[in-house]
Protein backbone atom coordinates (compact mmCIF):
# COMPACT_ATOMS: atom_id res chain seq x y z
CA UNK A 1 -29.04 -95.44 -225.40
CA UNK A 2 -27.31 -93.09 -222.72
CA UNK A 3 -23.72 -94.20 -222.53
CA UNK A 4 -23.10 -95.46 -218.75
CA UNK A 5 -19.63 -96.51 -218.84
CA UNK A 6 -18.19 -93.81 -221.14
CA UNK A 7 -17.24 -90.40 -220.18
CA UNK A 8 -15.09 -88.11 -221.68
CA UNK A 9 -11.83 -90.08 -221.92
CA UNK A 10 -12.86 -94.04 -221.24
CA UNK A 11 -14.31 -95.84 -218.70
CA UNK A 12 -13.06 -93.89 -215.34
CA UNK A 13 -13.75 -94.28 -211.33
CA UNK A 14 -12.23 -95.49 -208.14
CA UNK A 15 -10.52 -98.97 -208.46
CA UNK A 16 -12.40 -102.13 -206.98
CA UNK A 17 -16.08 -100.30 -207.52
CA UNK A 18 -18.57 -99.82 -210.10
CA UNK A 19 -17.59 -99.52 -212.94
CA UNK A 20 -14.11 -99.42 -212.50
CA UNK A 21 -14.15 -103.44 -211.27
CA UNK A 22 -12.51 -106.21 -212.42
CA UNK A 23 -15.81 -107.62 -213.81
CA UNK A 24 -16.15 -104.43 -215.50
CA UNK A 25 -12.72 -104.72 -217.20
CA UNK A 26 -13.36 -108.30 -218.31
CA UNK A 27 -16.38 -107.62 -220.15
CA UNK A 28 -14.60 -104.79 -221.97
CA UNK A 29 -12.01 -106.81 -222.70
CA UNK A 30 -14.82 -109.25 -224.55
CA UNK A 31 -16.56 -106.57 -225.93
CA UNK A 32 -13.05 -104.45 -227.71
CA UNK A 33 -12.11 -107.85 -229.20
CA UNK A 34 -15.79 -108.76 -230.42
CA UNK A 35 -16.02 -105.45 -232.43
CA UNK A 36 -12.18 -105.64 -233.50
CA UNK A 37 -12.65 -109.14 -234.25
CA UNK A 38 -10.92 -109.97 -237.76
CA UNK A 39 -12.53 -111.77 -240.58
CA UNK A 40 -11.05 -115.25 -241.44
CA UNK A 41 -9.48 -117.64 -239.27
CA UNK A 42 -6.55 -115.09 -238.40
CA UNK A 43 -6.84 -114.52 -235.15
CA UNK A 44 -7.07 -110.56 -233.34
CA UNK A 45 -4.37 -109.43 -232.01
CA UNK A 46 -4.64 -106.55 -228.66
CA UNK A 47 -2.18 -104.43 -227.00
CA UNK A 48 -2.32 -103.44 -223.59
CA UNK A 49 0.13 -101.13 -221.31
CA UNK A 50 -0.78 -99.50 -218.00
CA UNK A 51 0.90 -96.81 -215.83
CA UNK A 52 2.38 -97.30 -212.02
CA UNK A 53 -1.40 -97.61 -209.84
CA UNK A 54 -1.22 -100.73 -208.03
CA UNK A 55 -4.37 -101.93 -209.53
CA UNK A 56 -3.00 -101.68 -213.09
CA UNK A 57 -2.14 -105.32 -212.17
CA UNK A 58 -6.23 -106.40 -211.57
CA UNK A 59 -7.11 -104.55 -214.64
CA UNK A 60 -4.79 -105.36 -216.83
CA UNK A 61 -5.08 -109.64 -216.23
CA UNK A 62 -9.06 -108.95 -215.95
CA UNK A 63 -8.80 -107.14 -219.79
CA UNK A 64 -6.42 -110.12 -220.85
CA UNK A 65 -8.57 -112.45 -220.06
CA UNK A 66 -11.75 -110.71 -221.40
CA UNK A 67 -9.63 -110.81 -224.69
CA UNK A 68 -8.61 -114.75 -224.56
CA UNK A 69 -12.11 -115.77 -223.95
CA UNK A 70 -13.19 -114.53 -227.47
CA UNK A 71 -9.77 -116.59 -228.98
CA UNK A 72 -7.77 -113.36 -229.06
CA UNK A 73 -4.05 -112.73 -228.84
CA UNK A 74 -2.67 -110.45 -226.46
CA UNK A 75 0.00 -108.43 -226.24
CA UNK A 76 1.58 -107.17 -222.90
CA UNK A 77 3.70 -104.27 -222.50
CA UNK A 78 3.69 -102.76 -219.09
CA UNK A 79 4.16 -99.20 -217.52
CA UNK A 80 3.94 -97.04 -220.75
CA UNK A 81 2.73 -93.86 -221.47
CA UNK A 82 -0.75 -93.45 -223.12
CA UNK A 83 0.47 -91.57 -226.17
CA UNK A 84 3.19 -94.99 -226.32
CA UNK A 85 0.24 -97.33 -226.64
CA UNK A 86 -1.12 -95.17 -229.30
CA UNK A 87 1.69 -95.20 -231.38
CA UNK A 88 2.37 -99.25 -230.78
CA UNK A 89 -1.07 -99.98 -231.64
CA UNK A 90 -0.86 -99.03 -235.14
CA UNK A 91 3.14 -99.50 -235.28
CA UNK A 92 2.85 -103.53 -233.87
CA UNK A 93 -0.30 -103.86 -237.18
CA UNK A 94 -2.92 -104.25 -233.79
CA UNK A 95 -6.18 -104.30 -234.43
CA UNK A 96 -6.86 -102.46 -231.33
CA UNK A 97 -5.12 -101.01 -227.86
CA UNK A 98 -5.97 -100.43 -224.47
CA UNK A 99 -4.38 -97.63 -222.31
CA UNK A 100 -4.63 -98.70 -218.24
CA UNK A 101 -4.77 -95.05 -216.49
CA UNK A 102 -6.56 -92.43 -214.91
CA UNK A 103 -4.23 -90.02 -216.30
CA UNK A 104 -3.61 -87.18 -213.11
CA UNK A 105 -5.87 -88.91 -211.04
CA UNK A 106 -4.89 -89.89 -208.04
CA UNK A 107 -3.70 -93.80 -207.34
CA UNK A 108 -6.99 -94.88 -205.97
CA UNK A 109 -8.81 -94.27 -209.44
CA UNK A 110 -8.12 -95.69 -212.42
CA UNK A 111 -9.29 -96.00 -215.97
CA UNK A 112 -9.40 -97.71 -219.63
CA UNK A 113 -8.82 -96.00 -222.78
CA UNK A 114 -9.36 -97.93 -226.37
CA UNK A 115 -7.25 -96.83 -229.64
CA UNK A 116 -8.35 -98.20 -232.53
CA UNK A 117 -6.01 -99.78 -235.61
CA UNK A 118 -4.72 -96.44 -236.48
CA UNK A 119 -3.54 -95.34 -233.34
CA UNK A 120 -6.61 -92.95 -233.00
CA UNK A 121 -9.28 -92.76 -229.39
CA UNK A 122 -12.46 -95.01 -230.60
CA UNK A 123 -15.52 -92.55 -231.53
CA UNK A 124 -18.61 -91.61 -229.82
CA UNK A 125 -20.39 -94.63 -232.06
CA UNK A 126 -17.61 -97.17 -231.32
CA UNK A 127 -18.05 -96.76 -227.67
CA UNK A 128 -21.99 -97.10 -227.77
CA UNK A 129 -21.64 -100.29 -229.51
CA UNK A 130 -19.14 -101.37 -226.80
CA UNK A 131 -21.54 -100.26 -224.12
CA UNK A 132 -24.63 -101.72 -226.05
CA UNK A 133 -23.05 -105.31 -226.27
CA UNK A 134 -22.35 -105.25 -222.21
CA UNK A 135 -25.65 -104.44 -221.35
CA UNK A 136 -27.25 -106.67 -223.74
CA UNK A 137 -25.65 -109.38 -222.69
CA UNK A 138 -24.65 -110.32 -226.20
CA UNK A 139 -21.21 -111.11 -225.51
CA UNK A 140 -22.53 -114.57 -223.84
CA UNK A 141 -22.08 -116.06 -227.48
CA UNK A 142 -18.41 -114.73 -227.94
CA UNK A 143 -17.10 -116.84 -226.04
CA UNK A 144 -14.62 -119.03 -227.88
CA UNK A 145 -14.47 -123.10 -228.02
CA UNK A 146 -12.13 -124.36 -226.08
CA UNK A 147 -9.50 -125.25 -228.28
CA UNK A 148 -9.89 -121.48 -229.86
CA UNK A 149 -9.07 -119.83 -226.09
CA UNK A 150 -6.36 -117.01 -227.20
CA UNK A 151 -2.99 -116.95 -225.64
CA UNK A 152 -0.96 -113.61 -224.03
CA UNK A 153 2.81 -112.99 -224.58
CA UNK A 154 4.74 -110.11 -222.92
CA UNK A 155 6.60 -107.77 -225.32
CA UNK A 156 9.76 -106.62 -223.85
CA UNK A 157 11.00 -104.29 -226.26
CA UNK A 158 8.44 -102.02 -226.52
CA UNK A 159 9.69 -99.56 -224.34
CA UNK A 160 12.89 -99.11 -226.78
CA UNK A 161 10.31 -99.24 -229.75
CA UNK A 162 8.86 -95.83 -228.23
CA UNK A 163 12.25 -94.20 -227.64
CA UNK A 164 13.16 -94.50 -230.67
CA UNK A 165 10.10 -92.78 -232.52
CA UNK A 166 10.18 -90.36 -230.00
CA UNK A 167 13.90 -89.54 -230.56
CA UNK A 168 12.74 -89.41 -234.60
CA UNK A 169 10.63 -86.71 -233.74
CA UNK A 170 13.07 -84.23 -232.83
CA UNK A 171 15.39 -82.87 -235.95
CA UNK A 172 18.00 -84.83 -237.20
CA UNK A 173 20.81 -82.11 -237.69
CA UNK A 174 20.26 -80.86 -234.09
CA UNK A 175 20.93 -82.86 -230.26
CA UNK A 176 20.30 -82.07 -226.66
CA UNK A 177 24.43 -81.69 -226.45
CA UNK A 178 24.96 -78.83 -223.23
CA UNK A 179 21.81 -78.91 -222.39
CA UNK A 180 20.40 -79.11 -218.88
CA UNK A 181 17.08 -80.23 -218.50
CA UNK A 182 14.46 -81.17 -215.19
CA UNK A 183 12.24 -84.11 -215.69
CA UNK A 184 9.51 -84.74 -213.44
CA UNK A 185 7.61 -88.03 -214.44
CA UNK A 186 5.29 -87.61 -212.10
CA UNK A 187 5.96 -91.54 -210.77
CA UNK A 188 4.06 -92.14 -213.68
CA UNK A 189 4.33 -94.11 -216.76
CA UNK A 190 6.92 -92.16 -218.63
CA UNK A 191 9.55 -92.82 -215.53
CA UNK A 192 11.85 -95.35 -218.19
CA UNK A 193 11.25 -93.82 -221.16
CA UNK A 194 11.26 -90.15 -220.45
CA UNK A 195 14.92 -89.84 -218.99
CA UNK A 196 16.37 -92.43 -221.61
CA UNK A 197 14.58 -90.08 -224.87
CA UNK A 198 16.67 -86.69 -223.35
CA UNK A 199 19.54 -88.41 -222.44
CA UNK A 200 20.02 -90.78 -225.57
CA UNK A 201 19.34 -87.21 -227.39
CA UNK A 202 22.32 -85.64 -225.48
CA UNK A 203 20.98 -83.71 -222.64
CA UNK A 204 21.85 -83.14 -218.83
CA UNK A 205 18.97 -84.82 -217.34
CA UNK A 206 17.98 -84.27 -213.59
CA UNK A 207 15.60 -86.48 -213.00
CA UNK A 208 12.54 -86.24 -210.24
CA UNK A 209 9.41 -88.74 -209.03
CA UNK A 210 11.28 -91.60 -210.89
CA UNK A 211 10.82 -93.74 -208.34
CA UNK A 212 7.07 -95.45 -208.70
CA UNK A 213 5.97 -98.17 -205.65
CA UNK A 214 2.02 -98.07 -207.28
CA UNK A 215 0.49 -95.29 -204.89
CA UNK A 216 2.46 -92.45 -205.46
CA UNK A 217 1.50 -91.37 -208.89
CA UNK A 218 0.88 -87.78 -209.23
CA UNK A 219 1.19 -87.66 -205.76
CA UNK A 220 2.62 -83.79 -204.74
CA UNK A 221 4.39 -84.34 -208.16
CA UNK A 222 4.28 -84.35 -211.90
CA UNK A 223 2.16 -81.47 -213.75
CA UNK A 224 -0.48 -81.01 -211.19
CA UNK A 225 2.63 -79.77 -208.87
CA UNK A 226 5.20 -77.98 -210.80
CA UNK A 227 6.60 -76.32 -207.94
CA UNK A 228 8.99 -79.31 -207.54
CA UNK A 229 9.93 -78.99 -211.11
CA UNK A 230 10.31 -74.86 -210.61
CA UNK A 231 12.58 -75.18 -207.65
CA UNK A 232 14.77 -77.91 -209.49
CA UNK A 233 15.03 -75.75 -213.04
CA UNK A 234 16.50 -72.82 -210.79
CA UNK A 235 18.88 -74.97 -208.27
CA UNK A 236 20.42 -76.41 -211.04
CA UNK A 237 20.18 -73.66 -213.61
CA UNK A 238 18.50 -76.05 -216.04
CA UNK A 239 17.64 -74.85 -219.95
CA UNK A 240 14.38 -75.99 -219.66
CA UNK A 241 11.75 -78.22 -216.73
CA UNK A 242 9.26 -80.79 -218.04
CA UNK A 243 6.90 -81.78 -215.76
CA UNK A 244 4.58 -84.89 -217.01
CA UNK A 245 1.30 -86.16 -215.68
CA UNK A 246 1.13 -90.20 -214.41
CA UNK A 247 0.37 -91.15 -218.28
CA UNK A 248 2.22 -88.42 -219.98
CA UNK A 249 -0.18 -87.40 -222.44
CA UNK A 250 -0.11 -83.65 -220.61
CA UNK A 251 3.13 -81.71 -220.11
CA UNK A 252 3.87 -78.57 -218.52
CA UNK A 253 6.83 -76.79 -219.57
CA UNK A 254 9.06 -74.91 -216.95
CA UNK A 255 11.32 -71.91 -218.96
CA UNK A 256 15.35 -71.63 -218.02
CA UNK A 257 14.15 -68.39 -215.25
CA UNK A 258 11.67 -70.95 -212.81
CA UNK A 259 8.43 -69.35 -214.66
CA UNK A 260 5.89 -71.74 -215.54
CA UNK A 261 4.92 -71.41 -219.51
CA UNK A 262 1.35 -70.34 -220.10
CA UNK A 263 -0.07 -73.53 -222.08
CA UNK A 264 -1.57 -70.62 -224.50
CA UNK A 265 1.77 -69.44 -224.80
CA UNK A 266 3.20 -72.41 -226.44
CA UNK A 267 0.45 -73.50 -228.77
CA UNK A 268 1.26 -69.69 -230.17
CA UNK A 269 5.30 -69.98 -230.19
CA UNK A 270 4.48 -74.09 -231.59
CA UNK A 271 2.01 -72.43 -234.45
CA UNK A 272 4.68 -69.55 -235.42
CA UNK A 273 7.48 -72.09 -235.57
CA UNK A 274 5.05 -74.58 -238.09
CA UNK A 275 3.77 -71.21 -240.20
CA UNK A 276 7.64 -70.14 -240.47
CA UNK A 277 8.27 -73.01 -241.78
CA UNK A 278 5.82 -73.44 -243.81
CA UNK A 279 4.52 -76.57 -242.01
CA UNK A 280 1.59 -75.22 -240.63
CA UNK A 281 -1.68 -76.78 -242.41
CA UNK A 282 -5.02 -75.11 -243.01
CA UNK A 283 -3.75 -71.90 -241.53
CA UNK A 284 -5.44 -72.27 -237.80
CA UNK A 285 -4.91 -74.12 -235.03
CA UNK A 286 -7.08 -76.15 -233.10
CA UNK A 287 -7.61 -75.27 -229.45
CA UNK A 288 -11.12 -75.72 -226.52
CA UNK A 289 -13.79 -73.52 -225.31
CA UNK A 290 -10.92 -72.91 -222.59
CA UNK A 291 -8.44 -71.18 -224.89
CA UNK A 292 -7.54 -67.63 -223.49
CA UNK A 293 -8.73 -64.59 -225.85
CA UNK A 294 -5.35 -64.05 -225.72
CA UNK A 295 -4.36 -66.91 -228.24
CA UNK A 296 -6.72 -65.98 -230.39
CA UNK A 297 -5.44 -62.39 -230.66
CA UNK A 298 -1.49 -63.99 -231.29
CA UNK A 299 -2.69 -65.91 -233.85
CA UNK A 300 -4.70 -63.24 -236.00
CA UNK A 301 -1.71 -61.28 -235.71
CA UNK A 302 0.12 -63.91 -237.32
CA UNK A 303 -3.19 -64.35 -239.89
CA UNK A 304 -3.97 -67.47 -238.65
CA UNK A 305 -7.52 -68.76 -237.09
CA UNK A 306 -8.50 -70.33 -234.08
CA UNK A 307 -10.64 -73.46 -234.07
CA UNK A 308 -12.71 -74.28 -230.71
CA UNK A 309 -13.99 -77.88 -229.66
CA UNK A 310 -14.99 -79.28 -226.36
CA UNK A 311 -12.12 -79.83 -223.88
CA UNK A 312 -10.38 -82.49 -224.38
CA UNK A 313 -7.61 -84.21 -226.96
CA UNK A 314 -10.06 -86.73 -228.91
CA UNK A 315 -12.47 -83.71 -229.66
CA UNK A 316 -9.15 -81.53 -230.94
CA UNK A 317 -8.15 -84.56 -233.01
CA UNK A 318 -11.63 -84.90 -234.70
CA UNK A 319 -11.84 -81.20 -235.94
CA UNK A 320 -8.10 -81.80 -236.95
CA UNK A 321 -8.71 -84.84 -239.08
CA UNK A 322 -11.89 -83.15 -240.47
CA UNK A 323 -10.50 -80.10 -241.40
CA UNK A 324 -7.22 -81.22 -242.22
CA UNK A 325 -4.96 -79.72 -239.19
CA UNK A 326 -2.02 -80.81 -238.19
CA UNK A 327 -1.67 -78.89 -234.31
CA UNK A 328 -4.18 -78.35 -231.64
CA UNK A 329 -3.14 -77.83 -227.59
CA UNK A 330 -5.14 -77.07 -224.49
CA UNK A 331 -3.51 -74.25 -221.72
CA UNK A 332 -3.88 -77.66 -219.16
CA UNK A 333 -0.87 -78.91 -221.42
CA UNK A 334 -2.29 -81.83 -224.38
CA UNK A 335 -0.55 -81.18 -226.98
CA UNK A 336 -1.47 -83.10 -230.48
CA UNK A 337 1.23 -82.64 -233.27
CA UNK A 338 -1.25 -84.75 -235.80
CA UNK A 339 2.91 -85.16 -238.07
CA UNK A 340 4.08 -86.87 -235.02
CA UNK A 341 1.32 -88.49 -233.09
CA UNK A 342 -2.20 -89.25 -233.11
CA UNK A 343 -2.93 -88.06 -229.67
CA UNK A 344 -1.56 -85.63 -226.59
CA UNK A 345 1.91 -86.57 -226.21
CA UNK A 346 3.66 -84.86 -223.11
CA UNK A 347 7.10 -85.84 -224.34
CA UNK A 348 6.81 -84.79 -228.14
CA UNK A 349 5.71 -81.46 -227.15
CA UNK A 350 8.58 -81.34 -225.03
CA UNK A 351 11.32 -82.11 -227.86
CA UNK A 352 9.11 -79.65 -230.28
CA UNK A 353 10.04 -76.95 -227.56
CA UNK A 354 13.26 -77.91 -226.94
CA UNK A 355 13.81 -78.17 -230.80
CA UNK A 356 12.56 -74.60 -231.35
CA UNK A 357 15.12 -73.46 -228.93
CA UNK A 358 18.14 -75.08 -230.74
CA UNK A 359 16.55 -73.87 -234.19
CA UNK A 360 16.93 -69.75 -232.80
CA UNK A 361 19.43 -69.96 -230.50
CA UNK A 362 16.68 -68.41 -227.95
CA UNK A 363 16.25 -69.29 -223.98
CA UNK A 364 12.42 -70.66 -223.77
CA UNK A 365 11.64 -67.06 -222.28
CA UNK A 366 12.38 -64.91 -224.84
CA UNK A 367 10.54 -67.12 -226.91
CA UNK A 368 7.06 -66.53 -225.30
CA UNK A 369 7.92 -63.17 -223.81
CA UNK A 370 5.32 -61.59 -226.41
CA UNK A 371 2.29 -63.55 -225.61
CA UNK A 372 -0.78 -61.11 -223.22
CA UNK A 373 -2.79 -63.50 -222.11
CA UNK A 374 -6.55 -61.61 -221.05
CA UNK A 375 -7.12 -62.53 -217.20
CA UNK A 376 -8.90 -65.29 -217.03
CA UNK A 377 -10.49 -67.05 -213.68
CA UNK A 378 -12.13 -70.72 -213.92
CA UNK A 379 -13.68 -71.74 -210.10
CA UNK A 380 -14.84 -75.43 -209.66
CA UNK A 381 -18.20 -75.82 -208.08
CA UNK A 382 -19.68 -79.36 -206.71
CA UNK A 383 -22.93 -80.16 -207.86
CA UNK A 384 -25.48 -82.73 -207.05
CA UNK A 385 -26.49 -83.38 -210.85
CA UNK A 386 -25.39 -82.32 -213.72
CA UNK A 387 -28.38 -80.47 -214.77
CA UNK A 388 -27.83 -78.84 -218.41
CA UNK A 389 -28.10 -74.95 -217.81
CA UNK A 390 -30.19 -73.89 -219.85
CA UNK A 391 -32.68 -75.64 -217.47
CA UNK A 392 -31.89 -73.23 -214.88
CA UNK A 393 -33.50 -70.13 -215.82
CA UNK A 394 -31.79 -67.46 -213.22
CA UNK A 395 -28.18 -69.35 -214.43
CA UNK A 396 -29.01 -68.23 -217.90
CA UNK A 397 -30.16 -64.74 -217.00
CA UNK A 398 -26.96 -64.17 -215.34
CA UNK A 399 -24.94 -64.97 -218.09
CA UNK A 400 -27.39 -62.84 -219.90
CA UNK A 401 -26.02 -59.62 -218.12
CA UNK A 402 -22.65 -60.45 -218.08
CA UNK A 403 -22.00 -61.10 -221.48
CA UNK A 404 -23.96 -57.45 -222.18
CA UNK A 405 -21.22 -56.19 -219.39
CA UNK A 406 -18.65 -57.59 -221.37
CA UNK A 407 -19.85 -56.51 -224.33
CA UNK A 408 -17.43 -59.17 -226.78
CA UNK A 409 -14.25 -57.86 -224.66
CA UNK A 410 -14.35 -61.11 -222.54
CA UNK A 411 -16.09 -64.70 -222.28
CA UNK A 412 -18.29 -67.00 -219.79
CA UNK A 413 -18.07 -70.29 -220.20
CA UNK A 414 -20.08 -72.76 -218.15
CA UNK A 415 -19.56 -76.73 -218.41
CA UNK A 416 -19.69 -79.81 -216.78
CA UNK A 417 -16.74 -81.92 -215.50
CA UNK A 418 -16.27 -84.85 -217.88
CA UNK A 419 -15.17 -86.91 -214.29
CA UNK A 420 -16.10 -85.52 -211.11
CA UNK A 421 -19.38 -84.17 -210.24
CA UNK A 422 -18.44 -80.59 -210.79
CA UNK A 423 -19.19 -77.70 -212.64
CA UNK A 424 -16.54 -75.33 -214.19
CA UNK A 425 -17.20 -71.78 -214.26
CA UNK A 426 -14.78 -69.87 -215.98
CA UNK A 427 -15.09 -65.93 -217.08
CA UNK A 428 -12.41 -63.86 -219.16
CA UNK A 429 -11.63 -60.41 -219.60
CA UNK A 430 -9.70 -57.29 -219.67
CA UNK A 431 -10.21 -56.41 -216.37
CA UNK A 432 -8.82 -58.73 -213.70
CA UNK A 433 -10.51 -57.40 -210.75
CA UNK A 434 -13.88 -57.50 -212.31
CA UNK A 435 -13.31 -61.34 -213.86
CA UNK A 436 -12.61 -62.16 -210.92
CA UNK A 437 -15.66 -60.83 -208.88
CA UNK A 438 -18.16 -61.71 -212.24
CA UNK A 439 -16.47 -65.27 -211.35
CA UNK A 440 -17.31 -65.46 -207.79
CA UNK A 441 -20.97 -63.96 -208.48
CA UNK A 442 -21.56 -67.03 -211.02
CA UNK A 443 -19.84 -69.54 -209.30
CA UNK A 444 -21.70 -68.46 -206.21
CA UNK A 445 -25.41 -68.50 -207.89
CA UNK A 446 -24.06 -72.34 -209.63
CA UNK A 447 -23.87 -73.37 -205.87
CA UNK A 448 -27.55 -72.41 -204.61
CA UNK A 449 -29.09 -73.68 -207.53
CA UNK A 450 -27.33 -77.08 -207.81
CA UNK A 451 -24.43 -77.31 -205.94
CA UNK A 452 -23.65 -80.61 -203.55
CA UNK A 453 -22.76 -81.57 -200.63
């Protein structure tokens, strides 16, 4: 069956309609206890956490419930990050979790995610079966007897639970002592935990979008709008800006000069640092179709191979776990370091930069001063389906010549958005000038033959 529900990271859309509805939410709720139901009379236990959007609040009752029906137990934690709920699933022996967020969406969307036992996104199959027991209306015998109904507890700690493995991921013989460091949480769901991890660690921490009232999430803020973080970094003459999307699981990293870090860039300095060190397993890294040329180059240099999936964290973390990797990034900044976490973590990569700094003695910088990005140009064009291209015979006789023009000294990439109705047309090369016209040309013929209102 063609999933409905599912996209590329959960069940996504604009709060209060289809699917993103509170009826929606319930049956999911029904449906992610039914499959992680446990054998015997024990009953299964489900975590929940949320960022700042106001409707967290409809979801996150409307999931609970779901959950009770079937005589589960429920465990509520609040505003937390998404990478948090990954690591307190497995950590609080849950036999599933549930992530309330629309990640850098704006307030009026929202989403649920679904980790499984181990802390790890559900699979492809896991989320058909979820879909396939909605729509089949199976779930109408789930329901439990009355005396069964399952009960829901708040958990207050949790939030200290997270600090504390995040403060165990940065080296013990080193702290954030004289350190200055800008922290935009982006109003999100890492506006508690992000400024206690750096402080408790040691560092200065100036602090920005801190201040969450349920519609300002990612608004003008966070890692969609670094500028804020930029201009703070160089006021204050921080060591280092960290500017975090509303769930946290993306970072963007701001050097000690105001220059944003190319997300390339770091993967590169992170995958030096690990192969140093020895750390570095089954000598590549993992990266997307979206990784610059450039990373590629930095990383034969350094005799180490590049690995390309789909965009996207829970496609990195597949081809890590099965081909034994242990770091993957995208240049939009999801980071997985597979030691640490089992997903993007915004704040982890943060302390594994900051950590690399202490370890030299470097300014962030210097660090990443040797990484040549090729010029690369990605242009978003609406469509009114998303029509695979291969379909669309002039779309793949342009690509045609323009790969022959770049004759293996640059890349096209066409895809669809995995959330908005939008196709991404991105084109790398040595020339910037002529990327960015081959861009235009493309993106331009996309739009005739299926672009939208």
């Amino acid at each position: 069956m063609k999933r409905k529900l599912f996209g590329t990271d959960g069940v996504r859309g604009t709060a209060n309609r289809h699917p993103m509805t509170a009826e929606t939410a319930l049956a999911l709720g029904q449906a992610i206890a039914h499959v992680f139901q446990r054998n015997g009379t024990e009953r299964h236990r489900i975590i929940i956490g949320k960022d700042t959007r106001l409707s967290g609040y409809l979801f996150e009752n409307a999931m609970a419930a779901g959950i009770c029906s079937t005589g589960g137990e429920v465990l509520l934690v609040g505003p937390m990050p998404t990478p948090g709920m990954a690591f307190l699933t497995a950590d609080m022996r849950c036999d599933a979790g549930v992530m309330i967020s629309a990640s850098h969406n704006p307030y009026e969307d929202n989403g649920i995610k679904f980790f499984s036992r181990d802390g790890f996104k559900l699979d492809d199959a896991i989320e058909q079966r979820i879909e396939n027991l909605i729509a089949s209306g199976a779930l109408e015998g789930a329901r439990a007897e009355s005396e069964e109904i399952g009960t829901a507890h708040r958990i207050d700690d949790a939030s200290g639970r997270y600090v504390v493995f995040l403060k165990n991921t940065f080296p013990r013989e080193f702290t954030l002592d004289g350190l200055r460091v800008v922290l935009d949480c982006a109003n999100g769901a890492a506006y508690k935990v992000g400024p206690t991890v750096l402080a408790e660690l040691g560092a200065e921490v100036f602090s920005l979008a801190v201040d969450p009232n349920g519609r300002n999430i990612n608004e003008g803020v966070g890692s969609l709008h670094p500028e804020h973080a930029v201009a703070r970094v160089r006021e204050v003459r921080a060591d280092l800006g960290i500017a975090l999307d509303g769930d946290a699981d993306r970072v963007v990293i701001v050097s000690e000069d105001g220059e944003v870090v190319d997300g390339d860039a770091l993967l590169a300095l992170f995958a030096s640092d690990l192969s140093e060190r020895g750390m570095l397993e089954g000598g590549a890294v993992v990266g997307t179709v979206m990784s610059n040329m450039g990373l590629e180059k930095s990383l034969d240099a350094m005799g180490l191979g590049l690995i390309r999936t789909q965009v996207g964290d829970r496609y990195m973390v597949e081809a890590m776990r099965n081909g034994g990797y242990n770091l993957a990034g995208e240049q939009s900044g999801h980071f997985v370091f597979l030691d640490h976490n089992t997903t993007g973590d915004g704040l982890i990569t943060a302390l594994q930069a900051l950590a690399i700094m202490k370890r030299t003695g470097r300014p962030l910088s210097e660090l990443v001063a040797g990484f040549q990005p090729f010029p690369q140009v990605l242009l978003n064009v609406r469509v009114a389906e998303r029509k695979p291209f291969e379909q669309v015979p002039e779309v793949v006789e342009a690509v045609r010549k323009l790969e022959q023009e770049l004759a293996g000294k640059g890349r096209i990439l066409l895809r669809y958005s995995g959330t908005e109705m939008k196709a991404r047309v991105m084109v790398e090369g040595e020339d910037e000038a002529r990327v960015n016209e081959l861009a235009k040309e493309l993106a331009n013929l996309v739009q005739r033959r299926l672009g939208g209102a």
